[in-house]
PDB file of N, CA and C in Angstrom:
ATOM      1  N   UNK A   1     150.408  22.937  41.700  1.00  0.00           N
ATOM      2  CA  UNK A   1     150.466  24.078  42.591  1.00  0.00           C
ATOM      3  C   UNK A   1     149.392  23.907  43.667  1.00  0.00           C
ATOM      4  N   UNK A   2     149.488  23.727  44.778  1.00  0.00           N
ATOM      5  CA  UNK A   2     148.886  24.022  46.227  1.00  0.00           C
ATOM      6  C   UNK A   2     147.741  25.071  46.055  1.00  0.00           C
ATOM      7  N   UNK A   3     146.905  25.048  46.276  1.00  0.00           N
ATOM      8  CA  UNK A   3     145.703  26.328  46.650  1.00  0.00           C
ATOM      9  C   UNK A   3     146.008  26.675  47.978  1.00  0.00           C
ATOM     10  N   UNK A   4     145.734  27.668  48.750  1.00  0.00           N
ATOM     11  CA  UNK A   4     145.726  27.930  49.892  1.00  0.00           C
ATOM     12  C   UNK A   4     144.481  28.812  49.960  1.00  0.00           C
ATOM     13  N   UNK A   5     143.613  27.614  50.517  1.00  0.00           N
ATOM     14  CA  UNK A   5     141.821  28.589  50.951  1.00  0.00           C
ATOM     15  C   UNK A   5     141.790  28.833  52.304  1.00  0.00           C
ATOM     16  N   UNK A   6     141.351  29.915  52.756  1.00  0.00           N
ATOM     17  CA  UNK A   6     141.050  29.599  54.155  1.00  0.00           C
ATOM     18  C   UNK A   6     139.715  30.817  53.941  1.00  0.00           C
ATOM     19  N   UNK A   7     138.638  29.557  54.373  1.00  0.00           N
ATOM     20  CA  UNK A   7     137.195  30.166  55.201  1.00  0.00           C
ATOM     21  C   UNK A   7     137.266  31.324  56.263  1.00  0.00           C
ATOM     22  N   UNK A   8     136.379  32.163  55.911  1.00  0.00           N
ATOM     23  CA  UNK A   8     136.470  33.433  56.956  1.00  0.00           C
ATOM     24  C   UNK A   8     135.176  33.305  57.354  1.00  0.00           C
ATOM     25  N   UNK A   9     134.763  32.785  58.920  1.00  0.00           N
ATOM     26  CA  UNK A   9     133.731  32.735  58.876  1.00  0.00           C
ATOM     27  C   UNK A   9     132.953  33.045  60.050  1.00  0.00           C
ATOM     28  N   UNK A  10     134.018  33.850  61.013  1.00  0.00           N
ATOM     29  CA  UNK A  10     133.962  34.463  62.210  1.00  0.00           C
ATOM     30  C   UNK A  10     134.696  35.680  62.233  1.00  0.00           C
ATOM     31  N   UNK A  11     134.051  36.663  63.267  1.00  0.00           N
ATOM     32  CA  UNK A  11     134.672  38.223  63.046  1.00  0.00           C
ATOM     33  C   UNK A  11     136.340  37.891  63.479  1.00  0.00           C
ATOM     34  N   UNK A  12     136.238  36.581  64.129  1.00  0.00           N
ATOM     35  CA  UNK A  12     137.796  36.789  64.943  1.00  0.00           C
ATOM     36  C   UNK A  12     138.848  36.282  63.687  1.00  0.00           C
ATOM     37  N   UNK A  13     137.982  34.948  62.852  1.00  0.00           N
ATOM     38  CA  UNK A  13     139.271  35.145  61.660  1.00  0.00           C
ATOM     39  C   UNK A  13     139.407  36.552  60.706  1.00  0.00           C
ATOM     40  N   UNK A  14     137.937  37.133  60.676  1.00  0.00           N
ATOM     41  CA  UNK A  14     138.078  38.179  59.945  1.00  0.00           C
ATOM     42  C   UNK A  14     139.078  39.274  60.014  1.00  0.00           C
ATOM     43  N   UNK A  15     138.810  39.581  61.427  1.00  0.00           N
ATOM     44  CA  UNK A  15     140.383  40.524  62.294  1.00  0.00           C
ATOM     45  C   UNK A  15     141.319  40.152  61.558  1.00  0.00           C
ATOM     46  N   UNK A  16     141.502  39.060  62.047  1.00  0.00           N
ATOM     47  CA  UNK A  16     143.129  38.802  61.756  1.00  0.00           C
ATOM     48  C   UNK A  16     143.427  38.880  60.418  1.00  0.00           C
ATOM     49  N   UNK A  17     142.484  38.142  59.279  1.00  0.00           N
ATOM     50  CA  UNK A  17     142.842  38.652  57.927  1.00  0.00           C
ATOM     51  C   UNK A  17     143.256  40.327  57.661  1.00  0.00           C
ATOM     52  N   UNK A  18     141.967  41.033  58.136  1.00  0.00           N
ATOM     53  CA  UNK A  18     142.477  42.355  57.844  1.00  0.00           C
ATOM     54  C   UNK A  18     143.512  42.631  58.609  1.00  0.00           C
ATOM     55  N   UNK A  19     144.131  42.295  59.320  1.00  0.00           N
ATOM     56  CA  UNK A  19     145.324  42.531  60.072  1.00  0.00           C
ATOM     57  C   UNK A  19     146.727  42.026  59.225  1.00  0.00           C
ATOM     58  N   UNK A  20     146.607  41.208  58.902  1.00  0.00           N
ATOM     59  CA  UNK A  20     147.444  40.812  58.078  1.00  0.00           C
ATOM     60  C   UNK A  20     147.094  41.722  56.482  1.00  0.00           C
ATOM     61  N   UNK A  21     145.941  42.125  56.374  1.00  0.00           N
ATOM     62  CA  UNK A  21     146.234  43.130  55.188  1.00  0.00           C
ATOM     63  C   UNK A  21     147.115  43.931  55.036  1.00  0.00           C
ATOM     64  N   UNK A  22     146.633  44.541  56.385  1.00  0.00           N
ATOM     65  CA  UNK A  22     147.160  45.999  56.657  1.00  0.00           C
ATOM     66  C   UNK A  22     148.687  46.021  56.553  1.00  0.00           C
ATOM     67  N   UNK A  23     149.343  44.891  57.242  1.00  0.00           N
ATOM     68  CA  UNK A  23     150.766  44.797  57.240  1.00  0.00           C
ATOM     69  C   UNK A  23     151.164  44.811  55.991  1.00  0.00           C
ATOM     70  N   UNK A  24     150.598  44.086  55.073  1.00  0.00           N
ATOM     71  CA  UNK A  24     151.099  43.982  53.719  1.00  0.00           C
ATOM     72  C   UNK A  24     151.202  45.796  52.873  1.00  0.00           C
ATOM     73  N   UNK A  25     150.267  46.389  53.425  1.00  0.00           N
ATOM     74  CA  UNK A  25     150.282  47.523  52.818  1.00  0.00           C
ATOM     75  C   UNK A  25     151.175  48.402  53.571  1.00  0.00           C
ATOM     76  N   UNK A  26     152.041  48.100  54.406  1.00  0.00           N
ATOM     77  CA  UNK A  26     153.320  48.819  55.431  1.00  0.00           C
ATOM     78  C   UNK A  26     154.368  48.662  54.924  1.00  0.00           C
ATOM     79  N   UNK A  27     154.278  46.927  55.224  1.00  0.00           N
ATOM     80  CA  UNK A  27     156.153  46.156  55.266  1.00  0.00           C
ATOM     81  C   UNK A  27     156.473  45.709  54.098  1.00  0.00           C
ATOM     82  N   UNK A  28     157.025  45.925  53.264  1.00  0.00           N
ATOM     83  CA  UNK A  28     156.960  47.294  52.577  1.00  0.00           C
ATOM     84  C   UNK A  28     155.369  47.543  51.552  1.00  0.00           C
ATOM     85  N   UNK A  29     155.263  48.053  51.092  1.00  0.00           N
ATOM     86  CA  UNK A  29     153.867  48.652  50.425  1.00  0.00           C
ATOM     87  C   UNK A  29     153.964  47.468  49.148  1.00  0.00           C
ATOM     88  N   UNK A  30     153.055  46.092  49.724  1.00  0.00           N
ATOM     89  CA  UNK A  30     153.098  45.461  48.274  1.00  0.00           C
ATOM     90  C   UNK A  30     151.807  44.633  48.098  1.00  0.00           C
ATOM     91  N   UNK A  31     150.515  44.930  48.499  1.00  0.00           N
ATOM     92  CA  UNK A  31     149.556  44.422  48.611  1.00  0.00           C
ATOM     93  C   UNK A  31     148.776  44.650  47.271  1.00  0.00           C
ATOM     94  N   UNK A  32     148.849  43.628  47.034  1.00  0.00           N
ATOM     95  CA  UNK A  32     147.755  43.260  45.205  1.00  0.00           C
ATOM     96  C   UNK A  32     146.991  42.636  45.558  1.00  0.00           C
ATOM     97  N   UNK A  33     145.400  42.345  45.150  1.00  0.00           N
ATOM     98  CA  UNK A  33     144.486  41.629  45.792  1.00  0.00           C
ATOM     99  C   UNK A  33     143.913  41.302  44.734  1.00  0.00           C
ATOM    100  N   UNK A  34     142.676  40.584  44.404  1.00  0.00           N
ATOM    101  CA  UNK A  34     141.383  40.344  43.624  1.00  0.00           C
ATOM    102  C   UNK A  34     140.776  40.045  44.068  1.00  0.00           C
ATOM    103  N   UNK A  35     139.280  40.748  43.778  1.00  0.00           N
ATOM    104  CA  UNK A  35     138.139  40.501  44.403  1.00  0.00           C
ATOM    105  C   UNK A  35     137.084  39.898  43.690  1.00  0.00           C
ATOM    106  N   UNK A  36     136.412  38.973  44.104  1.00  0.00           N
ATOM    107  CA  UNK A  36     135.276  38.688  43.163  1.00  0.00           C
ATOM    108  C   UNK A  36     133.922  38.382  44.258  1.00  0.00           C
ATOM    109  N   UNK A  37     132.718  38.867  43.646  1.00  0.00           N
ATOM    110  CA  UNK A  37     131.549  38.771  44.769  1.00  0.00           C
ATOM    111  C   UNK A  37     130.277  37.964  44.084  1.00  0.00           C
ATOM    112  N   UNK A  38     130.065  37.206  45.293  1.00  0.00           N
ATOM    113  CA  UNK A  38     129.096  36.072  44.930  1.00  0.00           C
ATOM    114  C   UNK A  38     127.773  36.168  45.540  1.00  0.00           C
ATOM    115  N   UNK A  39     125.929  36.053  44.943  1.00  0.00           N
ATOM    116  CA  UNK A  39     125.433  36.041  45.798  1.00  0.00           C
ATOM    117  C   UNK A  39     124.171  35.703  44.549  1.00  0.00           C
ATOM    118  N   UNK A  40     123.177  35.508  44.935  1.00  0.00           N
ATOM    119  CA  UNK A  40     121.679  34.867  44.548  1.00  0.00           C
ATOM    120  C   UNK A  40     121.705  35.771  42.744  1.00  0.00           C
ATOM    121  N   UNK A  41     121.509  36.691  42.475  1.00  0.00           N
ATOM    122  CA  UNK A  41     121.592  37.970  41.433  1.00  0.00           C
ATOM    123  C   UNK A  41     121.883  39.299  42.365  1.00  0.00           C
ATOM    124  N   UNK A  42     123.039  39.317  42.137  1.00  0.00           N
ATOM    125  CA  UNK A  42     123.349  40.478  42.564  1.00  0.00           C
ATOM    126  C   UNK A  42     122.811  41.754  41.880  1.00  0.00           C
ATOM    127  N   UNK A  43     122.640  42.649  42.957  1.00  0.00           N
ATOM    128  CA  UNK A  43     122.067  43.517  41.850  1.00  0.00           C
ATOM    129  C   UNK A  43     121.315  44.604  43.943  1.00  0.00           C
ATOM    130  N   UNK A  44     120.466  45.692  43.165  1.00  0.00           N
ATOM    131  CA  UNK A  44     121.014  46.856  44.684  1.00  0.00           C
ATOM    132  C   UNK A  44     119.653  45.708  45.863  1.00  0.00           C
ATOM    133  N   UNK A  45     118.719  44.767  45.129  1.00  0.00           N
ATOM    134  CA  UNK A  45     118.163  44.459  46.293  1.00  0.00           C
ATOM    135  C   UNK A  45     118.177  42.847  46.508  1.00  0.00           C
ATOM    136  N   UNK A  46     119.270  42.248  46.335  1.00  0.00           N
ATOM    137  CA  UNK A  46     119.541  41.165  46.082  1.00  0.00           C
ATOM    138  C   UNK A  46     121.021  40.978  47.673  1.00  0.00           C
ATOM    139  N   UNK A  47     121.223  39.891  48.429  1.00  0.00           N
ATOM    140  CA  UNK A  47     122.352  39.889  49.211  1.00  0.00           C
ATOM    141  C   UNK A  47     123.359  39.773  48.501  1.00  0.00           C
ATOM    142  N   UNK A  48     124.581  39.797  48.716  1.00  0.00           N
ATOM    143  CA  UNK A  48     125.993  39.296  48.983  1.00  0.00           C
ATOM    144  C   UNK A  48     126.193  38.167  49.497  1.00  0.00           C
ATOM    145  N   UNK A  49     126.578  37.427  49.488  1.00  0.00           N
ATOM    146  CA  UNK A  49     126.710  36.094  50.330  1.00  0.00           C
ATOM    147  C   UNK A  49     128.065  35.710  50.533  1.00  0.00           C
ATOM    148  N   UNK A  50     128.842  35.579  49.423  1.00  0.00           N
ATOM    149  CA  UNK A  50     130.739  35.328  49.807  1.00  0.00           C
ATOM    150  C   UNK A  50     131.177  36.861  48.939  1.00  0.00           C
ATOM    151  N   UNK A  51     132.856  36.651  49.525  1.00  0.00           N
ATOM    152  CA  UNK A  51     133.615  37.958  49.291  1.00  0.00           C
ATOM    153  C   UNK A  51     134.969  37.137  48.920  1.00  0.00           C
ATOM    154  N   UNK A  52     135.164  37.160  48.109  1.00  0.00           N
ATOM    155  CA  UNK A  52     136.271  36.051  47.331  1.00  0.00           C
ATOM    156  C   UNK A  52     137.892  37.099  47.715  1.00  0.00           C
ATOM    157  N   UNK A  53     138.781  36.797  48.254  1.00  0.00           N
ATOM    158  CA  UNK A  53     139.891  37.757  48.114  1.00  0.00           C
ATOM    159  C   UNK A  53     141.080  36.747  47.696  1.00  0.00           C
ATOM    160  N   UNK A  54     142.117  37.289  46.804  1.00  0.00           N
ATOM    161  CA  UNK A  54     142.917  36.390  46.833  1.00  0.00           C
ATOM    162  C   UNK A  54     144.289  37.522  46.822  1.00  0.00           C
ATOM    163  N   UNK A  55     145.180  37.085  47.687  1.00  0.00           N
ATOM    164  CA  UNK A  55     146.001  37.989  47.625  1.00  0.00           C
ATOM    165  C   UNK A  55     147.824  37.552  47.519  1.00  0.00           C
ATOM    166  N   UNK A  56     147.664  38.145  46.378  1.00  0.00           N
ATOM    167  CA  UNK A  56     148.978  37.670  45.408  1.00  0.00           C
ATOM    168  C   UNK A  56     150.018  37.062  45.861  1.00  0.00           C
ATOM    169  N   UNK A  57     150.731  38.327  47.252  1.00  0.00           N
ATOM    170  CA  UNK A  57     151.815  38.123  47.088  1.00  0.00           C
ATOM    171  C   UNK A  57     152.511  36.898  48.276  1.00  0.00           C
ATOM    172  N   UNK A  58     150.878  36.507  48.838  1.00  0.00           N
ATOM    173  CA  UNK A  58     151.232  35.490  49.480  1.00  0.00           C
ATOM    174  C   UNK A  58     150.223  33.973  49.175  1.00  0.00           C
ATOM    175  N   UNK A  59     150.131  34.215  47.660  1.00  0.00           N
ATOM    176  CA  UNK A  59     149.148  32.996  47.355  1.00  0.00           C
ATOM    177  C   UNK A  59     148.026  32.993  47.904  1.00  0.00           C
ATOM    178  N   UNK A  60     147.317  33.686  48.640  1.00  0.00           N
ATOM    179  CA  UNK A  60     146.412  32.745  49.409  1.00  0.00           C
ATOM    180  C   UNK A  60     144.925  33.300  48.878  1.00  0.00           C
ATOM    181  N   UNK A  61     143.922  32.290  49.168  1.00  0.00           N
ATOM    182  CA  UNK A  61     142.651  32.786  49.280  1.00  0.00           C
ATOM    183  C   UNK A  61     141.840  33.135  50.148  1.00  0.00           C
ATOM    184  N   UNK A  62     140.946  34.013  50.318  1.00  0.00           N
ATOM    185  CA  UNK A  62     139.996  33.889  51.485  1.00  0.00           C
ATOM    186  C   UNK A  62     138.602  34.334  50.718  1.00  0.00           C
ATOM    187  N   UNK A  63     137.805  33.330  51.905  1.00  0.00           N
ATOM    188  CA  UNK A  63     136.463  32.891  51.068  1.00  0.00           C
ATOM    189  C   UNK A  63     135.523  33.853  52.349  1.00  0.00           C
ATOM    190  N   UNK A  64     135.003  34.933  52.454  1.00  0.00           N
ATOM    191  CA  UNK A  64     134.707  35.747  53.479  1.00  0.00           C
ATOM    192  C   UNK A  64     133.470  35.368  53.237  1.00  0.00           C
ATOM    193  N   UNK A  65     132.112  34.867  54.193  1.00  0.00           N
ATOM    194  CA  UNK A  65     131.227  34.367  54.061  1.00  0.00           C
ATOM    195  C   UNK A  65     130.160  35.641  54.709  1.00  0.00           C
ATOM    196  N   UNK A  66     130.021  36.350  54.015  1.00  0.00           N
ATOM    197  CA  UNK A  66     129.530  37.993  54.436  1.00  0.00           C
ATOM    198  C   UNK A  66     127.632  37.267  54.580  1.00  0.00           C
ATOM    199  N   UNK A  67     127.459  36.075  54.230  1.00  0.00           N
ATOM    200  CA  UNK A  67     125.731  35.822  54.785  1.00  0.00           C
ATOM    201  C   UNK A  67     125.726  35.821  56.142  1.00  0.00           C
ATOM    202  N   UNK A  68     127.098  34.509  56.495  1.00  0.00           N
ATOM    203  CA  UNK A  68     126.953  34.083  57.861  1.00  0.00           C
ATOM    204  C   UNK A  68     127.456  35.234  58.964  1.00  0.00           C
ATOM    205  N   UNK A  69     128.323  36.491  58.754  1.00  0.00           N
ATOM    206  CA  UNK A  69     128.718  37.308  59.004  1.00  0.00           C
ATOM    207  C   UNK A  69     128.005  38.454  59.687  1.00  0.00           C
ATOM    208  N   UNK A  70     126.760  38.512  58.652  1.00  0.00           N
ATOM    209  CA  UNK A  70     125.726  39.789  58.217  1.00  0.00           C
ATOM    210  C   UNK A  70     126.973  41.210  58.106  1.00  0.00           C
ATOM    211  N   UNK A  71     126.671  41.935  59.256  1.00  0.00           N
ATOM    212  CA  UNK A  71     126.926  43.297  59.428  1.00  0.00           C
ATOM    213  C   UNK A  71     129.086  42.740  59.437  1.00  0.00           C
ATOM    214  N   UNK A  72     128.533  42.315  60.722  1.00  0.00           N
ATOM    215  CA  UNK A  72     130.182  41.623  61.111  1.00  0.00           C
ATOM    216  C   UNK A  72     131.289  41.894  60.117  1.00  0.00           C
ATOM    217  N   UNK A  73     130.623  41.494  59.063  1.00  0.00           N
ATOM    218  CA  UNK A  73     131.739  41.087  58.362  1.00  0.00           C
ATOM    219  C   UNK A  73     132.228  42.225  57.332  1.00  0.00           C
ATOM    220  N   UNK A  74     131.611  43.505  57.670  1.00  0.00           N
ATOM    221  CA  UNK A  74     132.064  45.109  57.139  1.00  0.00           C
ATOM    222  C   UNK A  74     132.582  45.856  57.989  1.00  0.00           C
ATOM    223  N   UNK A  75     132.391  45.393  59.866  1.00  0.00           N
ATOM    224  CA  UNK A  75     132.413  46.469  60.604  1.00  0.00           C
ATOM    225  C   UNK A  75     133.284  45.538  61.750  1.00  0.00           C
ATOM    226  N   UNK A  76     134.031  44.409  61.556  1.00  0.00           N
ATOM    227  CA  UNK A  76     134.826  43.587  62.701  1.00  0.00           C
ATOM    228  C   UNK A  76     136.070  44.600  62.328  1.00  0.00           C
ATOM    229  N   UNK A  77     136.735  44.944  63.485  1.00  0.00           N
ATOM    230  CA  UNK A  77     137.868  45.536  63.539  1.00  0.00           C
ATOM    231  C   UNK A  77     139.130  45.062  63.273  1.00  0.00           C
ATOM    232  N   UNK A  78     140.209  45.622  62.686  1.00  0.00           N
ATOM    233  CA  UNK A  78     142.083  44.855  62.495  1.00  0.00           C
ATOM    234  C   UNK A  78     142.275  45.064  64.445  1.00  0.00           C
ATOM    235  N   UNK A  79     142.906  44.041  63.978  1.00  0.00           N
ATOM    236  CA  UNK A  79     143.259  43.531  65.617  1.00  0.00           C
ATOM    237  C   UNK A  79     144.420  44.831  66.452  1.00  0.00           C
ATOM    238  N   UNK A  80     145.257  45.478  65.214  1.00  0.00           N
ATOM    239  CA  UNK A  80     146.370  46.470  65.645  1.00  0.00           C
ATOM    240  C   UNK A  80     145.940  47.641  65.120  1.00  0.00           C
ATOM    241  N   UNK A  81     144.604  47.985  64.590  1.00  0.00           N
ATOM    242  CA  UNK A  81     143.950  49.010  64.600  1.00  0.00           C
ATOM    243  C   UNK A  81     142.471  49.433  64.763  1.00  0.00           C
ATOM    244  N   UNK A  82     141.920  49.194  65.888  1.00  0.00           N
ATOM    245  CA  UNK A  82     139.945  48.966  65.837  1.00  0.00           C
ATOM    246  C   UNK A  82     139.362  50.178  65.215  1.00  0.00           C
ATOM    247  N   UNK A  83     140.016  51.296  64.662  1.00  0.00           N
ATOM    248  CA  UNK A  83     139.573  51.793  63.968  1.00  0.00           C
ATOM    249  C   UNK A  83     139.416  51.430  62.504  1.00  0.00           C
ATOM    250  N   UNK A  84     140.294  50.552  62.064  1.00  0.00           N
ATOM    251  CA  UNK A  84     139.933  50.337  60.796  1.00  0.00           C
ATOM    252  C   UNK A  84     139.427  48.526  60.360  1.00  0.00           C
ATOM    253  N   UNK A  85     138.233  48.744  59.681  1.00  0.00           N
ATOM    254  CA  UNK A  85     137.092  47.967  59.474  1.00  0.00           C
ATOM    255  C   UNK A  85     137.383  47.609  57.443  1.00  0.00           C
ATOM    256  N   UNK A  86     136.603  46.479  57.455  1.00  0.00           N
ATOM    257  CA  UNK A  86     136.582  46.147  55.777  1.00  0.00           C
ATOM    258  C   UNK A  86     135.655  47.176  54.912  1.00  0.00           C
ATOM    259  N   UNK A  87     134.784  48.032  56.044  1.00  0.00           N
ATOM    260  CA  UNK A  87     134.267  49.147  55.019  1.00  0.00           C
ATOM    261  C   UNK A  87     135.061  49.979  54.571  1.00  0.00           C
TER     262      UNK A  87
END
């Protein structure tokens, strides 16, 4: 079986991932995800560093690199909605 990773490692791929979320949760409503979060010891004063998503119903992974990101990568906008952000 194929992996399909793709690095998120700019707000502009970030957009578009959440853009492509969002659709999944429209056309028709079938968005399943898993999340897993990676970083030094996590814990409330410790970073985040990756944001693992993998989303089912189209195989794929995304490896969201929330160090190289900082803020970016909670508050980059969906490309067909700038109101809505990964916070």
């Amino acid at each position: 079986m194929t992996q399909n990773i793709t690095i998120i490692d700019t707000s502009t791929r970030l957009s578009a991932l959440l853009n492509d979320l969002v659709d999944l949760l429209t056309n028709p409503p079938s968005l399943c995800v898993d999340f897993d979060l990676e970083g030094g010891a996590l814990s409330r004063c410790e970073a985040l560093t990756i944001l693992t998503i993998h989303v089912h119903p189209t195989n794929r992974t995304y490896l969201v690199e929330v160090y190289t990101l900082q803020s970016e990568a909670f508050f980059a906008p969906v490309e067909s909605n700038p109101e809505t952000t990964m916070k």
